[in-house]
Protein backbone atom coordinates (compact mmCIF):
# COMPACT_ATOMS: atom_id res chain seq x y z
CA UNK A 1 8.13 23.49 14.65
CA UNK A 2 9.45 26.30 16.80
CA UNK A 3 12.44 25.18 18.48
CA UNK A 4 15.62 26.83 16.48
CA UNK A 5 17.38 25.72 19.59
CA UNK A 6 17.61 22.80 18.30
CA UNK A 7 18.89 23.56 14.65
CA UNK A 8 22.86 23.64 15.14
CA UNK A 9 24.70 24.90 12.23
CA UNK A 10 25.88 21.49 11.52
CA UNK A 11 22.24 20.28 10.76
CA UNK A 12 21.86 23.34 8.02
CA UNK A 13 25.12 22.10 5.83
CA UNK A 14 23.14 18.35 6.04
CA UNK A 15 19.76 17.62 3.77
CA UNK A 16 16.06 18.77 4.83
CA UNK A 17 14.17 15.44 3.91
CA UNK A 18 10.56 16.07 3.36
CA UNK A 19 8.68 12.38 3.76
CA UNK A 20 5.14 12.43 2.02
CA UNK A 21 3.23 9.55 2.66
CA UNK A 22 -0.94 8.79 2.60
CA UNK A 23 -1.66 4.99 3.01
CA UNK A 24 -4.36 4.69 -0.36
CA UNK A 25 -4.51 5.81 -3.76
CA UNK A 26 -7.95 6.56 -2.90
CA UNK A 27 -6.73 9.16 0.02
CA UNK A 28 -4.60 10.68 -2.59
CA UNK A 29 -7.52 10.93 -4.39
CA UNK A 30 -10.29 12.53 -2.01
CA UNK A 31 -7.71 14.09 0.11
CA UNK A 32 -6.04 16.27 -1.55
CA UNK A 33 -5.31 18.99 1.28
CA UNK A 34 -3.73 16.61 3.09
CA UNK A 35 -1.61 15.95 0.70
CA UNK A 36 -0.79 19.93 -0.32
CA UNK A 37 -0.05 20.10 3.76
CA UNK A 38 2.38 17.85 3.41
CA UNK A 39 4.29 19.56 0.23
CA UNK A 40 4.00 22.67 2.65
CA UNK A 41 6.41 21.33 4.70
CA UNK A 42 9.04 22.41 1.79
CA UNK A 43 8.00 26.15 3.28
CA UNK A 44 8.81 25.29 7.01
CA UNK A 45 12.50 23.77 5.71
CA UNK A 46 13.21 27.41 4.36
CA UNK A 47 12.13 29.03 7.39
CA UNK A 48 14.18 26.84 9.41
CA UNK A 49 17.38 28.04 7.76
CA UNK A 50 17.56 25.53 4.92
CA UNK A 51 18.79 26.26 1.24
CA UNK A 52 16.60 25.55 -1.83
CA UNK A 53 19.05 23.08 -2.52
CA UNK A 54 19.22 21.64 0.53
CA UNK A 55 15.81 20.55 0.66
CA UNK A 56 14.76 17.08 -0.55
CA UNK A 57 10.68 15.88 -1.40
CA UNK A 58 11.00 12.16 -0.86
CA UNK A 59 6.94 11.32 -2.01
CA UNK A 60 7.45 7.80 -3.26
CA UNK A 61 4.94 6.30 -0.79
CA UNK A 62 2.06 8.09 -1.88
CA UNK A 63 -0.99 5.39 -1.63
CA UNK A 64 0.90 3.00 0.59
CA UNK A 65 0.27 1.95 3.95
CA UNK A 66 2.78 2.73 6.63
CA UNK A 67 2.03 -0.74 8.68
CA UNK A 68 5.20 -2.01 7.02
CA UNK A 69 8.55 -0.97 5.13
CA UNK A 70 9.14 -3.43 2.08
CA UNK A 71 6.64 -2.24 -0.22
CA UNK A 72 8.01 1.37 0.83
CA UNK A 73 11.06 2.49 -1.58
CA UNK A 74 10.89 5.99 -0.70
CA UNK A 75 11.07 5.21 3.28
CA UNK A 76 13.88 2.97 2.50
CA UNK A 77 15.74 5.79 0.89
CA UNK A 78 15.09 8.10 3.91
CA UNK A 79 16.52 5.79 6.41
CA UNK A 80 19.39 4.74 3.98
CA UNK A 81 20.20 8.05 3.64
CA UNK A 82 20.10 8.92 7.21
CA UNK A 83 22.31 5.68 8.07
CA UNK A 84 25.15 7.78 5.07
CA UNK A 85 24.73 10.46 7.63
CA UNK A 86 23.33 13.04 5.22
CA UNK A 87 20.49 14.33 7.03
CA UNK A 88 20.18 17.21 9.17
CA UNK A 89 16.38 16.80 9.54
CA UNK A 90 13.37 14.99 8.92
CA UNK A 91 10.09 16.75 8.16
CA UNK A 92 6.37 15.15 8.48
CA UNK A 93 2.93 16.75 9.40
CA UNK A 94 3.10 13.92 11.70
CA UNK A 95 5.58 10.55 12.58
CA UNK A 96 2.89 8.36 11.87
CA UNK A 97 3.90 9.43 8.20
CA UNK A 98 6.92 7.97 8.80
CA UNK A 99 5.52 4.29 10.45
CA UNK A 100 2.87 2.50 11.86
CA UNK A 101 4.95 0.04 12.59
CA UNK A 102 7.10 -0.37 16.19
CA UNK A 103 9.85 -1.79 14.76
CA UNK A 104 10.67 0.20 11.55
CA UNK A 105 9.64 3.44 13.56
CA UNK A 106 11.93 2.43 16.80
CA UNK A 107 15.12 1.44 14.21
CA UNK A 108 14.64 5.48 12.36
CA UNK A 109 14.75 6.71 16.44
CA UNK A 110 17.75 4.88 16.81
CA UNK A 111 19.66 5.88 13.76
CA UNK A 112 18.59 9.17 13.85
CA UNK A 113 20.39 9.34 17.37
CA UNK A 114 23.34 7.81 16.36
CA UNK A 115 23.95 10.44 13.49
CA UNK A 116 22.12 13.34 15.55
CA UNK A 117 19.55 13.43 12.71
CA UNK A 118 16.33 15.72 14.17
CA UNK A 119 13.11 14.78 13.57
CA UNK A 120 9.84 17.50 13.41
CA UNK A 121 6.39 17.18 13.13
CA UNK A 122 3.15 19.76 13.14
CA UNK A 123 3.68 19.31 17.07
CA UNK A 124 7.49 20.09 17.43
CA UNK A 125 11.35 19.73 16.46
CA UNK A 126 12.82 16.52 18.64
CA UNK A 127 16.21 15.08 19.35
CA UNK A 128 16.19 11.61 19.39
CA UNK A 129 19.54 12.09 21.87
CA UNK A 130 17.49 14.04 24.06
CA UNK A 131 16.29 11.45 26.57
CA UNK A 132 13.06 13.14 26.74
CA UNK A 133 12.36 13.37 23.12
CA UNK A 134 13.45 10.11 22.69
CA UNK A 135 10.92 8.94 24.81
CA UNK A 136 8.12 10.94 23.67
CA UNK A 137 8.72 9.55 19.61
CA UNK A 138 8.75 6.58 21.73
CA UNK A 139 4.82 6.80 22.94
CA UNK A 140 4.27 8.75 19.52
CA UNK A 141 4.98 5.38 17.65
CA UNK A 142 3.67 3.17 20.42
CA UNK A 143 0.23 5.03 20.05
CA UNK A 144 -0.03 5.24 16.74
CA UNK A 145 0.80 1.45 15.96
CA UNK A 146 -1.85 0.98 18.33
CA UNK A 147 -4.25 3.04 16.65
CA UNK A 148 -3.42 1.16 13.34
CA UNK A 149 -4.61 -2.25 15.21
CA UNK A 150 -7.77 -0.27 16.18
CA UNK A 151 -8.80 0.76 12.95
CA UNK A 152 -7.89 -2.61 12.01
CA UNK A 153 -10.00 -4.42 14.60
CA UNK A 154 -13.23 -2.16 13.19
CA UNK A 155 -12.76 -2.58 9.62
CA UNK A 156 -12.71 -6.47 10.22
CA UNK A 157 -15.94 -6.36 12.59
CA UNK A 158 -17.69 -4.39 10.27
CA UNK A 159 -16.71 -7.06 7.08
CA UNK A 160 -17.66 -9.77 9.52
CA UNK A 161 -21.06 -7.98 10.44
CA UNK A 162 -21.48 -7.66 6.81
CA UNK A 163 -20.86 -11.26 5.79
CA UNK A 164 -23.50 -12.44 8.68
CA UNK A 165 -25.99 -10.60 6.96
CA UNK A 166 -25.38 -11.76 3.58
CA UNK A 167 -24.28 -8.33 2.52
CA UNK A 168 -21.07 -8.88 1.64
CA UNK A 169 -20.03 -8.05 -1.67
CA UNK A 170 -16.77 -9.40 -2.42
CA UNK A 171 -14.23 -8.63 -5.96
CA UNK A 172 -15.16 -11.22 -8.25
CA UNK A 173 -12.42 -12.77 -10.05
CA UNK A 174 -11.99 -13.16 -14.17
CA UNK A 175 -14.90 -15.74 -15.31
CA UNK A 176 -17.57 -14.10 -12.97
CA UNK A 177 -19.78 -11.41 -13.39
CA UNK A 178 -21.82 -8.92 -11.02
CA UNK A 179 -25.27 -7.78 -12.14
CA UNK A 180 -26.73 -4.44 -11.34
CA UNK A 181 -28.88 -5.87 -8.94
CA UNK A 182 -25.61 -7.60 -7.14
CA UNK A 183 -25.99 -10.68 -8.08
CA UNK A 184 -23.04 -12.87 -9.00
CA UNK A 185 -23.12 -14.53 -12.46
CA UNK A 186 -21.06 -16.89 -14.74
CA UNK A 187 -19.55 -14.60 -17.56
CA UNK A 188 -21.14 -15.19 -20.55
CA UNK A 189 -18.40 -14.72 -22.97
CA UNK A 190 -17.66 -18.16 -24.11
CA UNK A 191 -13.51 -17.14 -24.58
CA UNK A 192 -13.42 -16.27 -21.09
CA UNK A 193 -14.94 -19.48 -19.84
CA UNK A 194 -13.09 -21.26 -21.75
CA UNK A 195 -10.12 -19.87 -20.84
CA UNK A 196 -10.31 -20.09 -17.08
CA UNK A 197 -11.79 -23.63 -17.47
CA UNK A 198 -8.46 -24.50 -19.03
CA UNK A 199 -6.00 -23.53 -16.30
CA UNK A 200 -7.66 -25.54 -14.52
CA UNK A 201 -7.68 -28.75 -16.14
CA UNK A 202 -3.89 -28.53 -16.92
CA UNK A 203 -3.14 -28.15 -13.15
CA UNK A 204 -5.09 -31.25 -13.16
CA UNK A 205 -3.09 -32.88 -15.45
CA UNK A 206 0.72 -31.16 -14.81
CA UNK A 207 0.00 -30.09 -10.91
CA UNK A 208 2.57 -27.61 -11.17
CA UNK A 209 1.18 -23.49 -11.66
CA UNK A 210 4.70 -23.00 -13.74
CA UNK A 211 4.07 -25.95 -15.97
CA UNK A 212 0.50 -24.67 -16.40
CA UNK A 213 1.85 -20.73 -17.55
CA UNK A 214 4.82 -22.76 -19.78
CA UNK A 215 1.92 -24.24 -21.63
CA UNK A 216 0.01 -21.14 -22.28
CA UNK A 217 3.03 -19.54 -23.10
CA UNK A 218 3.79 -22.50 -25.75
CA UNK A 219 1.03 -22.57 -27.73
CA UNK A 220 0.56 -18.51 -27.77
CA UNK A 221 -2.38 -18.85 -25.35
CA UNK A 222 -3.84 -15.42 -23.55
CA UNK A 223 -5.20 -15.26 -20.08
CA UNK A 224 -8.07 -12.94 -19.79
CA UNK A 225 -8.06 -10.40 -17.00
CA UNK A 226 -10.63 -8.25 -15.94
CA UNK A 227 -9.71 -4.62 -15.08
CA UNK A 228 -11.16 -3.53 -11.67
CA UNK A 229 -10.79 0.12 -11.83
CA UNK A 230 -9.60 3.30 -14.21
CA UNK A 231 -11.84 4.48 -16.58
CA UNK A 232 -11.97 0.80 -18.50
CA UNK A 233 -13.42 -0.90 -15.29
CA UNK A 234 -15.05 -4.20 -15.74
CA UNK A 235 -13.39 -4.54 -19.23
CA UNK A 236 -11.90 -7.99 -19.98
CA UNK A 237 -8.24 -7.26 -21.31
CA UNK A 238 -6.42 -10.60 -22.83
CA UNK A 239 -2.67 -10.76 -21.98
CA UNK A 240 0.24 -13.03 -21.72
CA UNK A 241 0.19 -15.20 -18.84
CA UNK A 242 2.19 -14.64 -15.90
CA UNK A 243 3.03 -16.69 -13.42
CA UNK A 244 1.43 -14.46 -10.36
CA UNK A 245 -2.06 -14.88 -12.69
CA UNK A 246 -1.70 -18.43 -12.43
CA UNK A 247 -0.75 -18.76 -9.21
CA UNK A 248 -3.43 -16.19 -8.07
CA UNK A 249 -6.59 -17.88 -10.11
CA UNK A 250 -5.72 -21.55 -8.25
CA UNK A 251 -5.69 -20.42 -4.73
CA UNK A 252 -8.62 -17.82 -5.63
CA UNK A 253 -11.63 -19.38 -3.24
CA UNK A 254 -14.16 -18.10 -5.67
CA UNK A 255 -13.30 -20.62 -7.74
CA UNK A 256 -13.72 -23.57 -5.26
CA UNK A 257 -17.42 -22.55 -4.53
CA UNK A 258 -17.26 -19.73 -2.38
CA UNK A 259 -18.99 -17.53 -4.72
CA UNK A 260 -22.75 -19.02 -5.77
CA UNK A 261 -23.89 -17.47 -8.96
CA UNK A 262 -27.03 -17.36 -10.40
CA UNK A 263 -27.20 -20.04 -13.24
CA UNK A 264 -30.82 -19.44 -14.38
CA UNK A 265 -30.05 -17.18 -16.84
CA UNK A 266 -26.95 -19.32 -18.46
CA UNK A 267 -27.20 -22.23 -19.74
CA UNK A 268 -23.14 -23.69 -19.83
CA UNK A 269 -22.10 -25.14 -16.70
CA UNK A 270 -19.82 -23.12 -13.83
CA UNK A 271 -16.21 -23.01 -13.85
């Protein structure tokens, strides 16, 4: 980030955006200097020449992945505000903070050209009108999008590998239950059967997932739902139906057969 060269004056009366993004809540998590490297970057914006008040934390897209914009509000608001022509520069430990993705990453190049935005990284200060800078963001975003499909590729051969072998554990929906020793069971509570049993048989009947959540919804009916993490993991919490639970627990494949629980210590019949 040594290149004052490239800070004009014009740059310094424009915002400092600082973009923090990891791609998990889990990274936030267990990767906390990462994160406090990123906040750091508020310290290189004041030794570049920027005001207190000129610098702006845009951290919205902690624990989302940068393989795509429309989840990201906070990366939506950077290149919004960049299109108003408010932005003198654009800090990240590195672009691939900014997007995995070709397109989203080549359409920030672009605007930040057209309204002489700079970009900087742990690597640098670029100009996306310089024609070299341009075209080393360029192979920047190239590689890393390619690096996304890598790490991609491996994660799915490893879950394949996995599923060959029978090791495969997968989340079990509401209505099932894993053992300690793994093994995938029927729940036990009676309400929760029931209750799963009963969506269902109305889709049977009204073959509609809206008609099914009216009908819970008009007769006061709860949908159980079982918690998959926090500190109340694997607690069943009842709530009002919505229309994504519906809609979710009919196209669920564990329902359809896909997951084979142990019956022998139950005695009601599966879902």
């Amino acid at each position: 980030m040594n290149a004052p060269s490239k800070i004009e004056p014009r740059h310094l009366r424009l915002q400092a955006l600082v973009y923090i993004r990891q791609s998990t809540p889990q990274q936030v998590v267990n990767n906390q200097e990462s994160t406090r490297r990123q906040y750091d970057l508020v310290d290189r914006a004041r030794q570049m020449g920027w005001p207190e008040t000129g610098i702006h934390v845009i951290d919205d897209d902690l624990g989302l992945s940068g393989a795509s914009s429309q989840q990201r509000g906070g990366f939506q608001r950077l290149v919004a505000a960049i299109g108003l022509g408010e932005v003198g520069i654009v800090l990240v430990t590195e672009v691939s903070r900014l997007s995995r993705c070709n397109s989203d990453w080549h359409r920030v190049i672009e605007l930040c050209a057209v309204f002489r935005t700079l970009i900087a990284d742990e690597d640098g200060i670029y100009d996306p009108q310089n024609p070299n800078d341009q075209l080393l963001l360029g192979v920047k975003g190239t590689l890393f999008a390619a690096e996304l499909h890598i790490l991609q590729a491996r994660m799915h051969g490893a879950l394949l590998n996995k599923a060959r072998r029978g090791d495969l554990k997968v989340t079990l929906p509401v209505g099932y239950r894993r053992r300690p020793d793994g093994i995938a069971i029927i729940d036990p509570d009676d309400a929760v059967r029931q209750a799963v049993s009963m969506v269902f048989e109305r889709f049977a009947v009204l073959r509609n997932a809206r008609a099914v959540q009216r009908h819970f919804l008009e007769n006061g009916l709860l949908l159980p739902r079982l918690l998959q993490s926090g500190p109340d993991a694997g607690r069943i919490a009842w709530m009002r139906p919505s229309y994504q639970m519906i809609q979710k627990m009919l196209v669920n494949p564990a329902y359809a057969g896909t997951v084979r629980p142990e019956l022998s210590e139950l005695t009601t019949p599966e879902l």
